[in-house]
C-alpha atoms as a PDB file:
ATOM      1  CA  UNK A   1      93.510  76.074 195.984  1.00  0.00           C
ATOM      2  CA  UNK A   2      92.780  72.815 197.233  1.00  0.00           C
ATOM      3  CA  UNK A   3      92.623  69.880 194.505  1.00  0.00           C
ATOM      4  CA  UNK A   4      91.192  66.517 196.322  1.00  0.00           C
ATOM      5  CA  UNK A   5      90.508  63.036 193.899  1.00  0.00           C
ATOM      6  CA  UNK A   6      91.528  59.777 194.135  1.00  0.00           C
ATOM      7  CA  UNK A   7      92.463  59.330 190.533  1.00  0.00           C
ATOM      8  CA  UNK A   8      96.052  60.503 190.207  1.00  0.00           C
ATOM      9  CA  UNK A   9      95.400  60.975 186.176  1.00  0.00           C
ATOM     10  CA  UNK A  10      92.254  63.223 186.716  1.00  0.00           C
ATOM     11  CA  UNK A  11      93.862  65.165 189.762  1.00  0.00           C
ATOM     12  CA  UNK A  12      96.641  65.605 187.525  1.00  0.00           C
ATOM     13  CA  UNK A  13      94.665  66.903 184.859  1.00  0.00           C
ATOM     14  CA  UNK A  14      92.867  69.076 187.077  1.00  0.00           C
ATOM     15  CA  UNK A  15      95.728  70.514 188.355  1.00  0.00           C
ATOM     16  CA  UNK A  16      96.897  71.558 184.679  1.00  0.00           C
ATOM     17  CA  UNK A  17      93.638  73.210 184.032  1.00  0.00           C
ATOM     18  CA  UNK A  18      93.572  75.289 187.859  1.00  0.00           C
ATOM     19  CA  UNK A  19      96.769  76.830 186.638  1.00  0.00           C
ATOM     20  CA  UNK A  20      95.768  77.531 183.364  1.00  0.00           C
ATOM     21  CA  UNK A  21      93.259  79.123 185.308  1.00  0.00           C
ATOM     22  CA  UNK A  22      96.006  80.976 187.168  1.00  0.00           C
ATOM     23  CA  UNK A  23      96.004  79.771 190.580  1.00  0.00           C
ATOM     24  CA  UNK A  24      97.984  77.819 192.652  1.00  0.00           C
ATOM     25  CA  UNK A  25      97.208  74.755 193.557  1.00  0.00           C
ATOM     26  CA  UNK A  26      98.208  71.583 196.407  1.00  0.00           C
ATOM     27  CA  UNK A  27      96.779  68.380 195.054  1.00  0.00           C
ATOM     28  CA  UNK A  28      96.015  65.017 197.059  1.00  0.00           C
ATOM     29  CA  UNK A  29      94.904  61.623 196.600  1.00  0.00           C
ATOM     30  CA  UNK A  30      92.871  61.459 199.226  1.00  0.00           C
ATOM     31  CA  UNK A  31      90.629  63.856 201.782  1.00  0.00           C
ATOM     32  CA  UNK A  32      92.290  63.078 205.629  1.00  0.00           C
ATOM     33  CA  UNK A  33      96.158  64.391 203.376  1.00  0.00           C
ATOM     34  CA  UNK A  34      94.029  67.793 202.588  1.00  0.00           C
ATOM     35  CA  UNK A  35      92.601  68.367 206.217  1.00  0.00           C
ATOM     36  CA  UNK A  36      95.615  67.692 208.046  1.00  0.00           C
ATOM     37  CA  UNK A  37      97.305  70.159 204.960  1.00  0.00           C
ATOM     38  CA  UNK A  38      94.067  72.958 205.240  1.00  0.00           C
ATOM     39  CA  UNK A  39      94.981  72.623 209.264  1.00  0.00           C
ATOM     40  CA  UNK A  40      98.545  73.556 209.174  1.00  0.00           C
ATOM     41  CA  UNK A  41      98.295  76.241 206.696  1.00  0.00           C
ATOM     42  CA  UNK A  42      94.399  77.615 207.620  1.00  0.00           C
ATOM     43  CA  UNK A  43      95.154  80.985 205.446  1.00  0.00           C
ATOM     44  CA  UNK A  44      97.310  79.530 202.828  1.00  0.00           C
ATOM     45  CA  UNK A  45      93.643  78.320 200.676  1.00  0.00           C
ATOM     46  CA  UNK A  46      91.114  80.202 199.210  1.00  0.00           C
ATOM     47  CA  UNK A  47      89.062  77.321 197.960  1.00  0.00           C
ATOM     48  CA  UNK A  48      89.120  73.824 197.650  1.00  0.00           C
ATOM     49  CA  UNK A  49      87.601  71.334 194.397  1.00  0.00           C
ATOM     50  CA  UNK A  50      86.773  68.243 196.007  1.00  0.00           C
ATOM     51  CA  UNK A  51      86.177  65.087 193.783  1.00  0.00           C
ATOM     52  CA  UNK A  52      82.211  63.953 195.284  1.00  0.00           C
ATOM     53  CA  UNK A  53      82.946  60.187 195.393  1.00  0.00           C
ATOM     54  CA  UNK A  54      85.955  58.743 196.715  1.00  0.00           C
ATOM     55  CA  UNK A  55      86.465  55.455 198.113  1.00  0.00           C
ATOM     56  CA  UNK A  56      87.963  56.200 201.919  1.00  0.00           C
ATOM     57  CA  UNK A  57      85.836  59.157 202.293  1.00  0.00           C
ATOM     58  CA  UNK A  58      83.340  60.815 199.897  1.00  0.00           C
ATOM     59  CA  UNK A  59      83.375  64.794 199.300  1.00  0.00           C
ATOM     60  CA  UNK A  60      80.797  65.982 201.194  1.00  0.00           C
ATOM     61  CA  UNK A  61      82.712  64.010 204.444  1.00  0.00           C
ATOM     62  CA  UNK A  62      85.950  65.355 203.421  1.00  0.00           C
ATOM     63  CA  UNK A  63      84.411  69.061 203.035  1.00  0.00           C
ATOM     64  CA  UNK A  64      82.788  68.822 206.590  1.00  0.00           C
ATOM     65  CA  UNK A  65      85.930  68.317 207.915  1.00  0.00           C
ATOM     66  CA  UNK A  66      87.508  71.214 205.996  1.00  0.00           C
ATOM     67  CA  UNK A  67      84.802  73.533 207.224  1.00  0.00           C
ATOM     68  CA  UNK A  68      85.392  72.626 210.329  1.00  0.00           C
ATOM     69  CA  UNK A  69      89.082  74.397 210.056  1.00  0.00           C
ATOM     70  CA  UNK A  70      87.763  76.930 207.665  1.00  0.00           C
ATOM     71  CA  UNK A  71      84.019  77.560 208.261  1.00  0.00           C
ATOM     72  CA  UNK A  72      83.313  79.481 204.637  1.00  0.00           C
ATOM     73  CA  UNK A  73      86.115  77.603 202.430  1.00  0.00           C
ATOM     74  CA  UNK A  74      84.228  77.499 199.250  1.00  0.00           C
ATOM     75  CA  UNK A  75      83.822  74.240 197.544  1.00  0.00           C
ATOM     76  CA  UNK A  76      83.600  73.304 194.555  1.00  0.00           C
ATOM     77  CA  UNK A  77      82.738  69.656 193.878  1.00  0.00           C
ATOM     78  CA  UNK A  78      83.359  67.619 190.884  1.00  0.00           C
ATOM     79  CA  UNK A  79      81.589  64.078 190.205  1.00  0.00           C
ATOM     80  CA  UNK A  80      81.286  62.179 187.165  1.00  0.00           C
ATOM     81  CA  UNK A  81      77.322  61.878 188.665  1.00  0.00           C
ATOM     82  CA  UNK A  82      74.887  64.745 186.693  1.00  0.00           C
ATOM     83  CA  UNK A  83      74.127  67.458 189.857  1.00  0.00           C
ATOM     84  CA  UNK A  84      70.444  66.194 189.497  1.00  0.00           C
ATOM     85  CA  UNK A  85      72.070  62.749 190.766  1.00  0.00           C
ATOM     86  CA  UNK A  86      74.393  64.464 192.985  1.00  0.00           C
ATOM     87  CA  UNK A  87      71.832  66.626 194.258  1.00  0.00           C
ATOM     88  CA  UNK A  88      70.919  64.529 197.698  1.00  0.00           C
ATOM     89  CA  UNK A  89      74.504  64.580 198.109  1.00  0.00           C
ATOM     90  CA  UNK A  90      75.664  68.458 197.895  1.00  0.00           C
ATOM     91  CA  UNK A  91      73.645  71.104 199.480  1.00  0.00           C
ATOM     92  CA  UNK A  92      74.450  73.763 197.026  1.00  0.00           C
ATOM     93  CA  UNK A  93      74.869  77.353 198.946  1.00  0.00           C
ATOM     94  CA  UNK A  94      76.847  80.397 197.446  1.00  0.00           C
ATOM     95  CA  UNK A  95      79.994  78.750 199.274  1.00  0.00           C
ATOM     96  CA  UNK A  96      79.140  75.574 197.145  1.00  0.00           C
ATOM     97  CA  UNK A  97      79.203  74.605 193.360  1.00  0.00           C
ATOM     98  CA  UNK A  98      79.368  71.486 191.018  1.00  0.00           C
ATOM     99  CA  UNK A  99      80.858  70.584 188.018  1.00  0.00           C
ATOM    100  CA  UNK A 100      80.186  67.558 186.041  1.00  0.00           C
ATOM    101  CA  UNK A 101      83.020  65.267 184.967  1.00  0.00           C
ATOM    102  CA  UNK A 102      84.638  65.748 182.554  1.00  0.00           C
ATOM    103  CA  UNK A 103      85.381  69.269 182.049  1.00  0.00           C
ATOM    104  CA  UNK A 104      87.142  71.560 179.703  1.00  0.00           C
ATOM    105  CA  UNK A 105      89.082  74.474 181.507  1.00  0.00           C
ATOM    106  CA  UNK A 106      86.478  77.062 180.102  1.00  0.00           C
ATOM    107  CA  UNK A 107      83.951  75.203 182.196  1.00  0.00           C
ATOM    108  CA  UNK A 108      86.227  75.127 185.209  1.00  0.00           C
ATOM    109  CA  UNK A 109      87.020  78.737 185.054  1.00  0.00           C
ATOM    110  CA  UNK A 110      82.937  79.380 184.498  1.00  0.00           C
ATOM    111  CA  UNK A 111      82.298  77.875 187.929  1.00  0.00           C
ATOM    112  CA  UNK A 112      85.354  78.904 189.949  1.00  0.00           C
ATOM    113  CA  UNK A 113      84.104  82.573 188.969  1.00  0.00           C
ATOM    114  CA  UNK A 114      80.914  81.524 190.014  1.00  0.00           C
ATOM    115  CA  UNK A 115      82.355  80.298 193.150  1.00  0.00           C
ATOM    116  CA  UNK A 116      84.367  82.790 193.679  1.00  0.00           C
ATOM    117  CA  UNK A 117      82.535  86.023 192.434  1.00  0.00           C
ATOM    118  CA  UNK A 118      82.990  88.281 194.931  1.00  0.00           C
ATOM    119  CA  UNK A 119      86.519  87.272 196.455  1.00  0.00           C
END
């Protein structure tokens, strides 16, 4: 798993709460660190939660560029925005979820097995 936010004390957080979930997760401050990671290691990720707004470059850029290495990575993106807010930002697909900010693991877990359902 993927973990992508510019807030070091929410990506730490989220971390904590994707292994309580049970997987294993490479976390980074900012989107161009998690391509140039997703390109070296193509098979190593499953899935990636991408933080929607960032200040370099916002989720939906960052997640372009990940599908670009990995066509079907699912995404799931988290924003502090309510998805009816997000909604002109993230084209939601069955390779695509949101989750509003902030979260309890339960939640997390509800929409990575969403996400994830069939893998």
């Amino acid at each position: 798993m993927l973990a992508i936010d510019d807030d070091e004390d929410v990506l730490a957080i989220t971390v904590v709460m994707l292994e309580q979930c049970g997987l294993e997760v490479a976390a980074f401050l900012s989107g161009d660190e998690a391509v140039a990671e997703l390109m070296q290691r193509p098979d190593r990720y499953g899935c990636a939660i991408v933080d929607l707004t960032m200040p370099v470059k916002d989720g939906v850029s960052v997640t372009r560029e990940l599908r670009q290495i990995v066509p079907d990575l699912p995404v799931l993106f988290v924003s502090g925005y309510s998805k009816e807010q997000a909604a002109e930002l993230v084209a939601t697909n069955e390779s695509t979820q949101f989750l509003r900010k902030p979260f309890r693991v339960e939640a997390l877990n509800r929409a990575l097995g969403q996400l994830l359902g069939g893998q």
